[in-house]
PDB file of N, CA and C in Angstrom:
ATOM      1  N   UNK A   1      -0.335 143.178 -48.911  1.00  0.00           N
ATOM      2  CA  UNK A   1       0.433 142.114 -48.292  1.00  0.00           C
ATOM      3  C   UNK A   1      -0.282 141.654 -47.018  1.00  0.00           C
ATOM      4  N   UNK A   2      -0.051 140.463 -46.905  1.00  0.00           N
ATOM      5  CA  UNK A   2      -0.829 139.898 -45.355  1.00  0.00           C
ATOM      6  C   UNK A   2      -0.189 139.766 -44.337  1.00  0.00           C
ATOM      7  N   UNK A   3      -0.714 139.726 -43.031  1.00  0.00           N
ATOM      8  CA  UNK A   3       0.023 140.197 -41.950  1.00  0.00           C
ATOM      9  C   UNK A   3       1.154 139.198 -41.600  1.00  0.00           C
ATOM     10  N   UNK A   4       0.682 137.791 -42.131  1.00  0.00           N
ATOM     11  CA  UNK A   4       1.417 136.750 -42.047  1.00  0.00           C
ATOM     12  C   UNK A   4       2.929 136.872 -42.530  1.00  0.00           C
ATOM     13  N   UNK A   5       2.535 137.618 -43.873  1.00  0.00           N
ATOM     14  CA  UNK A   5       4.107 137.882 -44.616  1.00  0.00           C
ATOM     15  C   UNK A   5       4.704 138.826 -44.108  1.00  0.00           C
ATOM     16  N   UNK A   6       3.572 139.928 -43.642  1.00  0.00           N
ATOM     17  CA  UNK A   6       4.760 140.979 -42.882  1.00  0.00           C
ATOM     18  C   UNK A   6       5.449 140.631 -41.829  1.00  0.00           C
ATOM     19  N   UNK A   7       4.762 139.621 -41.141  1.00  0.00           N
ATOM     20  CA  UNK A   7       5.602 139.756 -39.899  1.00  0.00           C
ATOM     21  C   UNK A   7       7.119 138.078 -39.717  1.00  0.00           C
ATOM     22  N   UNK A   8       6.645 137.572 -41.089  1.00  0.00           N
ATOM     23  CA  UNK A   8       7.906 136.155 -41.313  1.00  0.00           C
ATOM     24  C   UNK A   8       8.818 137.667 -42.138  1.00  0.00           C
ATOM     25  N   UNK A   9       8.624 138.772 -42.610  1.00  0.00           N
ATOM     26  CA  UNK A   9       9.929 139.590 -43.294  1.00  0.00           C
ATOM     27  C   UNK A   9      10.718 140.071 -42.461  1.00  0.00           C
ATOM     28  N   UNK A  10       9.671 140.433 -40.749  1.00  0.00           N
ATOM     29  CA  UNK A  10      10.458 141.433 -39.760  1.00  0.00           C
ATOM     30  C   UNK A  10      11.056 140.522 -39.020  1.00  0.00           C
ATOM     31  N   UNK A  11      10.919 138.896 -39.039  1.00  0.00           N
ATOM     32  CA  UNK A  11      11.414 137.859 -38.493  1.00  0.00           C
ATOM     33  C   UNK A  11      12.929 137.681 -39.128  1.00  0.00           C
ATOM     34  N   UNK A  12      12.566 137.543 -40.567  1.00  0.00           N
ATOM     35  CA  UNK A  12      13.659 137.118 -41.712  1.00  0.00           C
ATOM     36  C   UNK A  12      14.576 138.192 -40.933  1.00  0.00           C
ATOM     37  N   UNK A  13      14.186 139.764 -41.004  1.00  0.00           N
ATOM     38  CA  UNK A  13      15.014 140.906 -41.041  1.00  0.00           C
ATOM     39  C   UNK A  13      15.672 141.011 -39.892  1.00  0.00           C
ATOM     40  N   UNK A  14      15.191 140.801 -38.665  1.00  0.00           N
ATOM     41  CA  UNK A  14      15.685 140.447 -37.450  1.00  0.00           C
ATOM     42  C   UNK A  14      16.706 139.296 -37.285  1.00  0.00           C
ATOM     43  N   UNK A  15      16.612 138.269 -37.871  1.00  0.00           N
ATOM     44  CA  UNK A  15      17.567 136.848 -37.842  1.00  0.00           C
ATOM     45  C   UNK A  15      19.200 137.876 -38.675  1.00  0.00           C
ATOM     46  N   UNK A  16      18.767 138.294 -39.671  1.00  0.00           N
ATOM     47  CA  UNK A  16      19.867 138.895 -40.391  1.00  0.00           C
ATOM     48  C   UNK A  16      20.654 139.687 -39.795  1.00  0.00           C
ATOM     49  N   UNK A  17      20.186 140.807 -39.117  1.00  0.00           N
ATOM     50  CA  UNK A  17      20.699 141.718 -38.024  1.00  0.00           C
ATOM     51  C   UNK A  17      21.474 141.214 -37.180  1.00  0.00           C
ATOM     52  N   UNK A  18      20.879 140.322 -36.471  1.00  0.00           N
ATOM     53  CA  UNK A  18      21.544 139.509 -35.489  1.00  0.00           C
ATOM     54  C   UNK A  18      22.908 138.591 -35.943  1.00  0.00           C
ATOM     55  N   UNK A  19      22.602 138.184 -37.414  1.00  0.00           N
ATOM     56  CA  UNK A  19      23.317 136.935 -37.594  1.00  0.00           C
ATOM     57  C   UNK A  19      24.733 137.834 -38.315  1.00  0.00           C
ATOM     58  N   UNK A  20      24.367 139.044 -38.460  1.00  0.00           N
ATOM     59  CA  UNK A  20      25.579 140.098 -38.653  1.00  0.00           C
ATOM     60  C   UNK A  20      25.870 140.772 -37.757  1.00  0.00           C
ATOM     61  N   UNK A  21      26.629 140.755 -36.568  1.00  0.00           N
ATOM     62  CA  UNK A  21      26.432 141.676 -35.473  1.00  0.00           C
ATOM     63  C   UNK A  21      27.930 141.758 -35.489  1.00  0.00           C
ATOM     64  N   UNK A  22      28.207 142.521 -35.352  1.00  0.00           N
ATOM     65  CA  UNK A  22      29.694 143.256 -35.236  1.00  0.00           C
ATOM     66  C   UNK A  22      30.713 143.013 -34.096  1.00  0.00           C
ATOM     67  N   UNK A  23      31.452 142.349 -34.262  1.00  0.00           N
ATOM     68  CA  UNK A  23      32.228 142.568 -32.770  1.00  0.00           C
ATOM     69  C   UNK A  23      33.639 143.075 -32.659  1.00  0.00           C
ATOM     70  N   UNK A  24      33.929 143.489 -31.683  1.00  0.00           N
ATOM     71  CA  UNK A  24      35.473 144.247 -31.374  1.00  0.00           C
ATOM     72  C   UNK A  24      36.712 143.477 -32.079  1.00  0.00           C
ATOM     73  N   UNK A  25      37.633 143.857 -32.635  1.00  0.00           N
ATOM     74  CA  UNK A  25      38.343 143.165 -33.293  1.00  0.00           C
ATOM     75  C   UNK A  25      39.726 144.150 -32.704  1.00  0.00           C
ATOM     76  N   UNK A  26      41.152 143.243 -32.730  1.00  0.00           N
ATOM     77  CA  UNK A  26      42.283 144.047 -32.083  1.00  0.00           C
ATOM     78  C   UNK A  26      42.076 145.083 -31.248  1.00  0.00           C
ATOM     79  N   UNK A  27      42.380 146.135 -30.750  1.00  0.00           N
ATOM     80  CA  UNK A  27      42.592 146.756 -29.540  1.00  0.00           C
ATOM     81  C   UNK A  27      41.154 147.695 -29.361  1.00  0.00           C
ATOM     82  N   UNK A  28      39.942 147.503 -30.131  1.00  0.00           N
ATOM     83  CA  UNK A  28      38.592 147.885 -30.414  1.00  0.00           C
ATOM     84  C   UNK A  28      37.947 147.067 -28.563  1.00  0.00           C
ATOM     85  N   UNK A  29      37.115 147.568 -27.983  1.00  0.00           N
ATOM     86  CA  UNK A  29      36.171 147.498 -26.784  1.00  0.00           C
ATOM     87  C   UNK A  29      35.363 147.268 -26.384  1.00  0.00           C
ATOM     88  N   UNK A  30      33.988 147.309 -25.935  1.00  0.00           N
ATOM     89  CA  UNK A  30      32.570 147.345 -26.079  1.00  0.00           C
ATOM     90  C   UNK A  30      32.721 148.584 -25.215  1.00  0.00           C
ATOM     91  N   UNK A  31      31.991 149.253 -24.759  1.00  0.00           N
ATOM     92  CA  UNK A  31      31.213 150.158 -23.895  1.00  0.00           C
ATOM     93  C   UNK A  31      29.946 151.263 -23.758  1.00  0.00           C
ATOM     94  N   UNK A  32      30.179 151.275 -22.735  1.00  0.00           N
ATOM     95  CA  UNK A  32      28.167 151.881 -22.619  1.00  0.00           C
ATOM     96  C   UNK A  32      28.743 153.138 -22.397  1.00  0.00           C
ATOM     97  N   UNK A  33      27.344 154.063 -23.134  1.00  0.00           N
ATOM     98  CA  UNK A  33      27.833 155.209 -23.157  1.00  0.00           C
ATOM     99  C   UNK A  33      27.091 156.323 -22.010  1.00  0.00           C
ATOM    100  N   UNK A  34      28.228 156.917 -21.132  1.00  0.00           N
ATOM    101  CA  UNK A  34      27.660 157.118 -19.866  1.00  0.00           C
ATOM    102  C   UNK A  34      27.087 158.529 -19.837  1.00  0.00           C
ATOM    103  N   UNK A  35      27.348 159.208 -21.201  1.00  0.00           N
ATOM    104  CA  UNK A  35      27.004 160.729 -20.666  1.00  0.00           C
ATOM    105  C   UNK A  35      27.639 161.575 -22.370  1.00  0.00           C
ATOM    106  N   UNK A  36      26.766 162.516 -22.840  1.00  0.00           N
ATOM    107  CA  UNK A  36      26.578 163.132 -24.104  1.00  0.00           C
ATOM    108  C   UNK A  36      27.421 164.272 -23.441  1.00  0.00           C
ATOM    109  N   UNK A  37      28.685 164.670 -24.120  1.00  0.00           N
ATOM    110  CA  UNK A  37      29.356 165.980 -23.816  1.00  0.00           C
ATOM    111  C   UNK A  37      29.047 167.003 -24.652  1.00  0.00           C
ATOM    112  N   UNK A  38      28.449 167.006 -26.053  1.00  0.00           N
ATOM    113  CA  UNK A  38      28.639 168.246 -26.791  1.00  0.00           C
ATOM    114  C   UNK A  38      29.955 167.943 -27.967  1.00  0.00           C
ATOM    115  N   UNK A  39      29.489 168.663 -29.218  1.00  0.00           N
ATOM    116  CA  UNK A  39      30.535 168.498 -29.916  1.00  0.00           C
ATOM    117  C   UNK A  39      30.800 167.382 -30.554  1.00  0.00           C
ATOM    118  N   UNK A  40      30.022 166.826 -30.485  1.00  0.00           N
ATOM    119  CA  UNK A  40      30.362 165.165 -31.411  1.00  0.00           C
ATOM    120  C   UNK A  40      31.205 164.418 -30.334  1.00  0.00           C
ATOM    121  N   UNK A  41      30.889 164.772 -28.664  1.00  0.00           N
ATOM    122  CA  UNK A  41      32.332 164.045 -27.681  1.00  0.00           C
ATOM    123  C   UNK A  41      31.182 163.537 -26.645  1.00  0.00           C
ATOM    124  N   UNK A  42      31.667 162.442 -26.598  1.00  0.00           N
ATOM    125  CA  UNK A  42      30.749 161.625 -25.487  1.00  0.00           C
ATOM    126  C   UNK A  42      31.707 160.861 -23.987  1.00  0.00           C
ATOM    127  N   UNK A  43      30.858 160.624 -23.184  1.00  0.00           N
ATOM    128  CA  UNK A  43      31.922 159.985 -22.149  1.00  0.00           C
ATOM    129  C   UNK A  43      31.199 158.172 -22.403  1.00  0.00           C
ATOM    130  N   UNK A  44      32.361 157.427 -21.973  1.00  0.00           N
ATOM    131  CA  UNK A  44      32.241 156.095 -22.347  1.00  0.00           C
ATOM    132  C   UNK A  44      32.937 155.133 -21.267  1.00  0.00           C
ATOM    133  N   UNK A  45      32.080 154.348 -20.399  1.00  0.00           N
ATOM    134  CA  UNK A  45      32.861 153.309 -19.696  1.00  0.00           C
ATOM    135  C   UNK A  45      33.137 152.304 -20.479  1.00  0.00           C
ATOM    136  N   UNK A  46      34.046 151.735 -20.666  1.00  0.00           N
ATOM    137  CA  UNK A  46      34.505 150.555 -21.274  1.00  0.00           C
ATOM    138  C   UNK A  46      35.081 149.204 -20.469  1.00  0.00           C
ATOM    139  N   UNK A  47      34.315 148.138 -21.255  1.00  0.00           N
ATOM    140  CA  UNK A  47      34.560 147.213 -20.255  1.00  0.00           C
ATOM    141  C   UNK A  47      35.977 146.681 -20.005  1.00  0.00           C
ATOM    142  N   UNK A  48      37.183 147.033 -20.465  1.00  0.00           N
ATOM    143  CA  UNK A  48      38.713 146.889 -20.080  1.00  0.00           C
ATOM    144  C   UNK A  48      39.042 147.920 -18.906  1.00  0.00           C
ATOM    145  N   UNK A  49      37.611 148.532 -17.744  1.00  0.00           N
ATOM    146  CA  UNK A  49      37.987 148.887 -16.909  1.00  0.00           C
ATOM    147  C   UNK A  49      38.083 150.411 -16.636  1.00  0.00           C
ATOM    148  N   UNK A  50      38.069 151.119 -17.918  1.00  0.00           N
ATOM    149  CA  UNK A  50      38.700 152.730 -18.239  1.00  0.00           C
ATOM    150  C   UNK A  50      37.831 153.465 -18.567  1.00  0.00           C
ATOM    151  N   UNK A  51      37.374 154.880 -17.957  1.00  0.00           N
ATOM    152  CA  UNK A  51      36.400 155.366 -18.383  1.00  0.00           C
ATOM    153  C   UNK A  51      37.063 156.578 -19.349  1.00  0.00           C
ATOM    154  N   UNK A  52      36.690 156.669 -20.959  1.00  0.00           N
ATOM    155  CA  UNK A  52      37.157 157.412 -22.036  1.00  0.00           C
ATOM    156  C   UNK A  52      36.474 158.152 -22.058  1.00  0.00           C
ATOM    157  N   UNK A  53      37.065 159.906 -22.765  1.00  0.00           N
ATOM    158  CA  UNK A  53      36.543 160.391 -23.614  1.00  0.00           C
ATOM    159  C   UNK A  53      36.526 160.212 -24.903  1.00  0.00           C
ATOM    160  N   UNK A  54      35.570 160.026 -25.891  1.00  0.00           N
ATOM    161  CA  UNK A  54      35.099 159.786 -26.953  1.00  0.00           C
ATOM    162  C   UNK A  54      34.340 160.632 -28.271  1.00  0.00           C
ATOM    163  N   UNK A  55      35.222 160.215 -29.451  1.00  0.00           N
ATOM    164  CA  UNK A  55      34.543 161.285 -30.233  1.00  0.00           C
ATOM    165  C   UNK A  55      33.869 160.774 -31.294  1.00  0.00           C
ATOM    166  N   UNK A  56      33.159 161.243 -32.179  1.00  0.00           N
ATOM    167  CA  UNK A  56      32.036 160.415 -33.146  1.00  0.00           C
ATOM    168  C   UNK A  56      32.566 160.705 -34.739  1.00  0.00           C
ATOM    169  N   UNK A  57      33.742 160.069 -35.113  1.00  0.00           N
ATOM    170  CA  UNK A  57      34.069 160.577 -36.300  1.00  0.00           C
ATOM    171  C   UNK A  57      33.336 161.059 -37.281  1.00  0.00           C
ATOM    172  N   UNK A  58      34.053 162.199 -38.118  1.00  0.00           N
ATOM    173  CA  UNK A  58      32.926 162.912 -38.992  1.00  0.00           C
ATOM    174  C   UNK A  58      32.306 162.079 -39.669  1.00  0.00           C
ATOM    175  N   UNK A  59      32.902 160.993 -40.390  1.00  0.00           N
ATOM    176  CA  UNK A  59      32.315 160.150 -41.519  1.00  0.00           C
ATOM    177  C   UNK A  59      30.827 159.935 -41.043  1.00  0.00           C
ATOM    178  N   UNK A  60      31.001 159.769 -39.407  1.00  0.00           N
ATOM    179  CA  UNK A  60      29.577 158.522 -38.637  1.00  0.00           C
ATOM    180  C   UNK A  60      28.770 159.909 -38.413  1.00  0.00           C
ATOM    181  N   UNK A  61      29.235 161.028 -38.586  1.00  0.00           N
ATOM    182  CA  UNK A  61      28.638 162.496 -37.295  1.00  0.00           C
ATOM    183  C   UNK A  61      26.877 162.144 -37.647  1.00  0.00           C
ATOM    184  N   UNK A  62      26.454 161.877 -39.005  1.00  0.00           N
ATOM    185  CA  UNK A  62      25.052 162.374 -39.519  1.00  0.00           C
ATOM    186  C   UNK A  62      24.232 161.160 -38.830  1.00  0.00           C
ATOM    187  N   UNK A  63      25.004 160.315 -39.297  1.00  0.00           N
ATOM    188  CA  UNK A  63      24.387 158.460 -39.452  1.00  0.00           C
ATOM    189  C   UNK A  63      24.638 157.751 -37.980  1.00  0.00           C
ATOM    190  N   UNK A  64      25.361 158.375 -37.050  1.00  0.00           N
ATOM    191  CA  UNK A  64      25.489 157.823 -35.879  1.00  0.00           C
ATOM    192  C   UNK A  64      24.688 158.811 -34.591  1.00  0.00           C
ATOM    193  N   UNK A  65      23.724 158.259 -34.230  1.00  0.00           N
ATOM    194  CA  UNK A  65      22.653 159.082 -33.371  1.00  0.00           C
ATOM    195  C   UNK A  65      22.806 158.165 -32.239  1.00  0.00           C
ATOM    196  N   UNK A  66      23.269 158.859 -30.892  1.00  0.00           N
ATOM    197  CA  UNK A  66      23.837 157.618 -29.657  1.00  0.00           C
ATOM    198  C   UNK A  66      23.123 158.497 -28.540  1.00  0.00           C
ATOM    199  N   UNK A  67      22.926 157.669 -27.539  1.00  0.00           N
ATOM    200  CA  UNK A  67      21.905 158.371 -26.181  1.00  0.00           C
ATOM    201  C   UNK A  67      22.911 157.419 -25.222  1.00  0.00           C
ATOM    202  N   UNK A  68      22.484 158.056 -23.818  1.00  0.00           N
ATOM    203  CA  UNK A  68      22.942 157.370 -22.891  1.00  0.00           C
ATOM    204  C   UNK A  68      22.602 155.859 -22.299  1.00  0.00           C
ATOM    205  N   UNK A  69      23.332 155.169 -22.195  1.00  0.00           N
ATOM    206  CA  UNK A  69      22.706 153.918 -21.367  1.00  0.00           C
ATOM    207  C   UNK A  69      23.429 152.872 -22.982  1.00  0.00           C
ATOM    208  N   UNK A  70      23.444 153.087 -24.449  1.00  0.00           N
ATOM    209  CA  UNK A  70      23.985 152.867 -25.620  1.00  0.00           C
ATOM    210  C   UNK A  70      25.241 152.149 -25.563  1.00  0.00           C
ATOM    211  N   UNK A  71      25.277 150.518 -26.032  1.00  0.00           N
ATOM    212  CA  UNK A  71      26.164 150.279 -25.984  1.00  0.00           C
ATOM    213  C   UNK A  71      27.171 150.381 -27.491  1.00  0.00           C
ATOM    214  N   UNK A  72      28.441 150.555 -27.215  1.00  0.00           N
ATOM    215  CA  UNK A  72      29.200 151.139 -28.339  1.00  0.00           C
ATOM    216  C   UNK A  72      30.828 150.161 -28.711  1.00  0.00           C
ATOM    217  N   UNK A  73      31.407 150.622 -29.835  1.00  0.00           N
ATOM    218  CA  UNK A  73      32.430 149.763 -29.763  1.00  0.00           C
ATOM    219  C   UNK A  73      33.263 150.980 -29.653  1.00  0.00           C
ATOM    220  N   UNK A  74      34.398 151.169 -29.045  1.00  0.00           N
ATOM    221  CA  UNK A  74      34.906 152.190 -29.346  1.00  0.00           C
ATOM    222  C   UNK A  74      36.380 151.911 -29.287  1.00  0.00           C
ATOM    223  N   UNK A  75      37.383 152.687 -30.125  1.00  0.00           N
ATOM    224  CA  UNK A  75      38.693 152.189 -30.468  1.00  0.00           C
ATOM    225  C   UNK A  75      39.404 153.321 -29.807  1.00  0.00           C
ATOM    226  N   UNK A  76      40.431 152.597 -28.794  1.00  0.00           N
ATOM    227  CA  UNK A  76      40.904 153.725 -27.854  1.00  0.00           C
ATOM    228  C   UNK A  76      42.522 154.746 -28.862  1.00  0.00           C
ATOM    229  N   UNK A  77      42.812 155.828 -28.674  1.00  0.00           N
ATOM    230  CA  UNK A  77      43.767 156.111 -29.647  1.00  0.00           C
ATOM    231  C   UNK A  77      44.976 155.616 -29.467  1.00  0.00           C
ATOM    232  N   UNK A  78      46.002 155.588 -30.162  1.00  0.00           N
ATOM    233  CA  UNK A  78      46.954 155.253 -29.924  1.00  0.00           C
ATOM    234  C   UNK A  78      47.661 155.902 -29.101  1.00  0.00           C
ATOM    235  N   UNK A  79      47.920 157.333 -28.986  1.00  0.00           N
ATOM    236  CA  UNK A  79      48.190 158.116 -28.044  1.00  0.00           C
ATOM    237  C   UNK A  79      47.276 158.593 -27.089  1.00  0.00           C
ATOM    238  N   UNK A  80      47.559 158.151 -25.820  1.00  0.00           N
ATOM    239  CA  UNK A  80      46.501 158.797 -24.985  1.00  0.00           C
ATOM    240  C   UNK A  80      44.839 157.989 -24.940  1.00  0.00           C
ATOM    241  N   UNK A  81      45.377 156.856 -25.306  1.00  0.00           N
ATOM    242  CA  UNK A  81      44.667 155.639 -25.363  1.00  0.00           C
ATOM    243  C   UNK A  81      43.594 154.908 -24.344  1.00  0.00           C
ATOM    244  N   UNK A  82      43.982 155.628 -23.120  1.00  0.00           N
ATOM    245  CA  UNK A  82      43.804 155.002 -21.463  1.00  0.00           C
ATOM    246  C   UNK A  82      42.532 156.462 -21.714  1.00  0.00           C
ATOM    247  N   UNK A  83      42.312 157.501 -22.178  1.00  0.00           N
ATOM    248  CA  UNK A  83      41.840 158.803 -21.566  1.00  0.00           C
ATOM    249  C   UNK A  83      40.831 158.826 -22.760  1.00  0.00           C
ATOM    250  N   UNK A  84      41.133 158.395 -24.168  1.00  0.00           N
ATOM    251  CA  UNK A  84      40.411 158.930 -25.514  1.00  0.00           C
ATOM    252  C   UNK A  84      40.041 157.725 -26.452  1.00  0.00           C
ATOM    253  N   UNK A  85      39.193 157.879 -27.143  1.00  0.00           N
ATOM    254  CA  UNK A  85      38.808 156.946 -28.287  1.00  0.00           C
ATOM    255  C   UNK A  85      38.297 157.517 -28.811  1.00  0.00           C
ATOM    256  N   UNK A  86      37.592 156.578 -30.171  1.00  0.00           N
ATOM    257  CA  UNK A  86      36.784 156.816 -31.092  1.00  0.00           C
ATOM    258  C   UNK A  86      35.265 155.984 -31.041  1.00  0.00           C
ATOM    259  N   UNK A  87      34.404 156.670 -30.986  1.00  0.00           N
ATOM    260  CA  UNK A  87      33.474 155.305 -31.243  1.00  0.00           C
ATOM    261  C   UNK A  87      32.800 155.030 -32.686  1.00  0.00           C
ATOM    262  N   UNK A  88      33.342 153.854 -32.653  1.00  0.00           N
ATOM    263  CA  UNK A  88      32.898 153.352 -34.372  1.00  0.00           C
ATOM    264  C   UNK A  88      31.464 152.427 -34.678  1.00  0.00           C
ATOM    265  N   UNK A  89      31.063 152.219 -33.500  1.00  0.00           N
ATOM    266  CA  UNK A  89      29.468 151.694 -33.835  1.00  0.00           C
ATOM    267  C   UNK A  89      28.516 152.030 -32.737  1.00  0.00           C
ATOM    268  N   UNK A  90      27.106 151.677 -33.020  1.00  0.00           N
ATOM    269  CA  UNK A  90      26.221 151.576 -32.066  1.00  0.00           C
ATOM    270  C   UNK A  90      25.489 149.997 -32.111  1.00  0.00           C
ATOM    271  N   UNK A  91      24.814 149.612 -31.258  1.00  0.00           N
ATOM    272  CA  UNK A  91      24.478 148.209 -31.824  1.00  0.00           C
ATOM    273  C   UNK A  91      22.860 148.528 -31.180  1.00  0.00           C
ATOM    274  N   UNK A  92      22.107 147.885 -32.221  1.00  0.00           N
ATOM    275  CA  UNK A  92      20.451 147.539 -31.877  1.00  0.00           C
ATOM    276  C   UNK A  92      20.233 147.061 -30.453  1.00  0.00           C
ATOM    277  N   UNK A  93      18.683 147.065 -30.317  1.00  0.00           N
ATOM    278  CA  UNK A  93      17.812 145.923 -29.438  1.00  0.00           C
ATOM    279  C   UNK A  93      18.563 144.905 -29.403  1.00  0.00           C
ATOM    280  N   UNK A  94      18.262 144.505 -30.483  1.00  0.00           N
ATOM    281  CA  UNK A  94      18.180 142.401 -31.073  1.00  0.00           C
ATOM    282  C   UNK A  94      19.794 142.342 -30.928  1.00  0.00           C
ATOM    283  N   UNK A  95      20.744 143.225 -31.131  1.00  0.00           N
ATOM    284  CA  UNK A  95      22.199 142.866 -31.503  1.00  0.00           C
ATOM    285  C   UNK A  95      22.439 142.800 -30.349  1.00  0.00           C
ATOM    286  N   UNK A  96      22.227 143.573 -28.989  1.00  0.00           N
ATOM    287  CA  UNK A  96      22.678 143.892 -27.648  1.00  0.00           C
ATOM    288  C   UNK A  96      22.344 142.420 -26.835  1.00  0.00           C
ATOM    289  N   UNK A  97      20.643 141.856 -27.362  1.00  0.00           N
ATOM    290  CA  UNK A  97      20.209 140.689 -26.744  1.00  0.00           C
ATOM    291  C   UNK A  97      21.407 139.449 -27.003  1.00  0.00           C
ATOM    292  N   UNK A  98      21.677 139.842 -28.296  1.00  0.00           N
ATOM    293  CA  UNK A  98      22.394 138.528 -28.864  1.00  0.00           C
ATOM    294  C   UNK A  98      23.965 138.143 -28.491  1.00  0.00           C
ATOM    295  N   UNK A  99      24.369 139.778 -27.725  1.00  0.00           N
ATOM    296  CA  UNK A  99      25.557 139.761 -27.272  1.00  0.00           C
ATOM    297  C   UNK A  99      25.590 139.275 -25.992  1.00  0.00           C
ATOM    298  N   UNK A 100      24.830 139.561 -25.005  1.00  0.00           N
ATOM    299  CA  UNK A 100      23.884 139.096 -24.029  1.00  0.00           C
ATOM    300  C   UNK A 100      23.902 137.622 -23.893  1.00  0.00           C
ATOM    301  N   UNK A 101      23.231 136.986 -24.746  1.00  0.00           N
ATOM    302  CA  UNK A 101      23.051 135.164 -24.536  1.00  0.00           C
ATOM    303  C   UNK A 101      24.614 134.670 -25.351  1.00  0.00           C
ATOM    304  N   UNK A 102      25.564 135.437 -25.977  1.00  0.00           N
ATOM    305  CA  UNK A 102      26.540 134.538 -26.304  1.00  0.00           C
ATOM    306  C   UNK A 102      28.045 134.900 -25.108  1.00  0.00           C
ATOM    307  N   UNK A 103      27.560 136.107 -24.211  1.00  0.00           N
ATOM    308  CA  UNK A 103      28.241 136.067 -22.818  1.00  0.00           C
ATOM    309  C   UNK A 103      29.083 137.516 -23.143  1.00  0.00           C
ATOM    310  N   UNK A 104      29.226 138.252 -24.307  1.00  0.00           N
ATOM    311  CA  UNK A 104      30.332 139.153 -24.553  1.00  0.00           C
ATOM    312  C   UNK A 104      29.990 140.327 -23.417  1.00  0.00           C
ATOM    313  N   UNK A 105      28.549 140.737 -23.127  1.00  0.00           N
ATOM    314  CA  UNK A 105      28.065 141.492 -21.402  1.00  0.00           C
ATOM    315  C   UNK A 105      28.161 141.278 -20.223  1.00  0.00           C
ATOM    316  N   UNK A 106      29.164 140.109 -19.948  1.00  0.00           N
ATOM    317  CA  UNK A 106      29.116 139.712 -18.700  1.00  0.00           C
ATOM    318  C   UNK A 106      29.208 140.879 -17.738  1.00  0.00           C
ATOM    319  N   UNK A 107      30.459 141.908 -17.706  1.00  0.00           N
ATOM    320  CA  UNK A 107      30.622 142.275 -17.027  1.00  0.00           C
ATOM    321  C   UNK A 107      29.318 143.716 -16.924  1.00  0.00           C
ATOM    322  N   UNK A 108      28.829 144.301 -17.645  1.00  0.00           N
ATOM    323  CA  UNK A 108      28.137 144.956 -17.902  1.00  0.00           C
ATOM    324  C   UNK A 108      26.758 144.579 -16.509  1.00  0.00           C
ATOM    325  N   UNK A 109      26.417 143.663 -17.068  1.00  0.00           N
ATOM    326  CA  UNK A 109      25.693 143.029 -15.837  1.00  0.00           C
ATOM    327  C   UNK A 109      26.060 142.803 -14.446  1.00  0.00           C
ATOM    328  N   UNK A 110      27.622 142.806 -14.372  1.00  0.00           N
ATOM    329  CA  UNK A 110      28.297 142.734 -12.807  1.00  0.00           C
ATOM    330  C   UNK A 110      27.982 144.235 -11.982  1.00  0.00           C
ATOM    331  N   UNK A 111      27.865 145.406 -13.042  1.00  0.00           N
ATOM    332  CA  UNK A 111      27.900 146.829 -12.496  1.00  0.00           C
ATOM    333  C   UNK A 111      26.297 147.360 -11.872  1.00  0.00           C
ATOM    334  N   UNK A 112      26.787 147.878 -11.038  1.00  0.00           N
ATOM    335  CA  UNK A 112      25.467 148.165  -9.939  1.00  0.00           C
ATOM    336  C   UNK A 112      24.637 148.664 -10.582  1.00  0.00           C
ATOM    337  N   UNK A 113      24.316 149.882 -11.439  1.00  0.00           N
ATOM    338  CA  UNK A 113      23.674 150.731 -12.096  1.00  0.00           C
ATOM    339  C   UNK A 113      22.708 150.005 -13.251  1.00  0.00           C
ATOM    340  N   UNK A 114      23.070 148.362 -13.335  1.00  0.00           N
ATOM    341  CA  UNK A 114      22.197 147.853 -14.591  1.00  0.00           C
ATOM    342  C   UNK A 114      21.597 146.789 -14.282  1.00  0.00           C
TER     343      UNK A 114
END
């Protein structure tokens, strides 16, 4: 294959990524993930203000690999909602940029640390 085609596929593959990017839906969040606890439990600022503890449901435990600084969607519980969640995604490079130029990071960017 020529380099030409490889690199219009990682173009194609990139537009797709992006043009599927996931966003928070009903009482779901964005937030960055501030700190790896152990146990499949992470700590999570979220941009509605609240800093959660967070856990990585089993389904995601294998397929969901998250580091600090990671932005996440995470669904706070119904009980104990203000203190706990779940986090149900991680999002790419290209997905984070794209959240970025359509404004959903504003506040992310308001915080001293970024």
């Amino acid at each position: 294959m020529s380099k030409k085609k490889e690199e219009e596929q990682k173009q194609q593959a990139l537009q797709e990524e992006i043009s599927r990017t996931r966003l928070p839906r009903g009482n779901q969040v964005l937030g960055v993930l501030d700190q790896r606890l152990g146990a499949s439990r992470v700590k999570a600022r979220c941009l509605d203000g609240k800093e959660r503890i967070c856990r990585i449901p089993g389904r995601l435990k294998r397929r969901l690999w998250v580091r600090e600084g990671d932005i996440i969607i995470v669904e706070p519980w119904e009980y104990g909602g203000d203190e706990k969640g779940d986090v149900l995604f991680k999002y790419s490079k290209a997905q984070i940029e794209y959240l970025r130029r359509k404004g959903y990071l504003k506040q992310i960017d308001d915080w001293e640390e970024f």
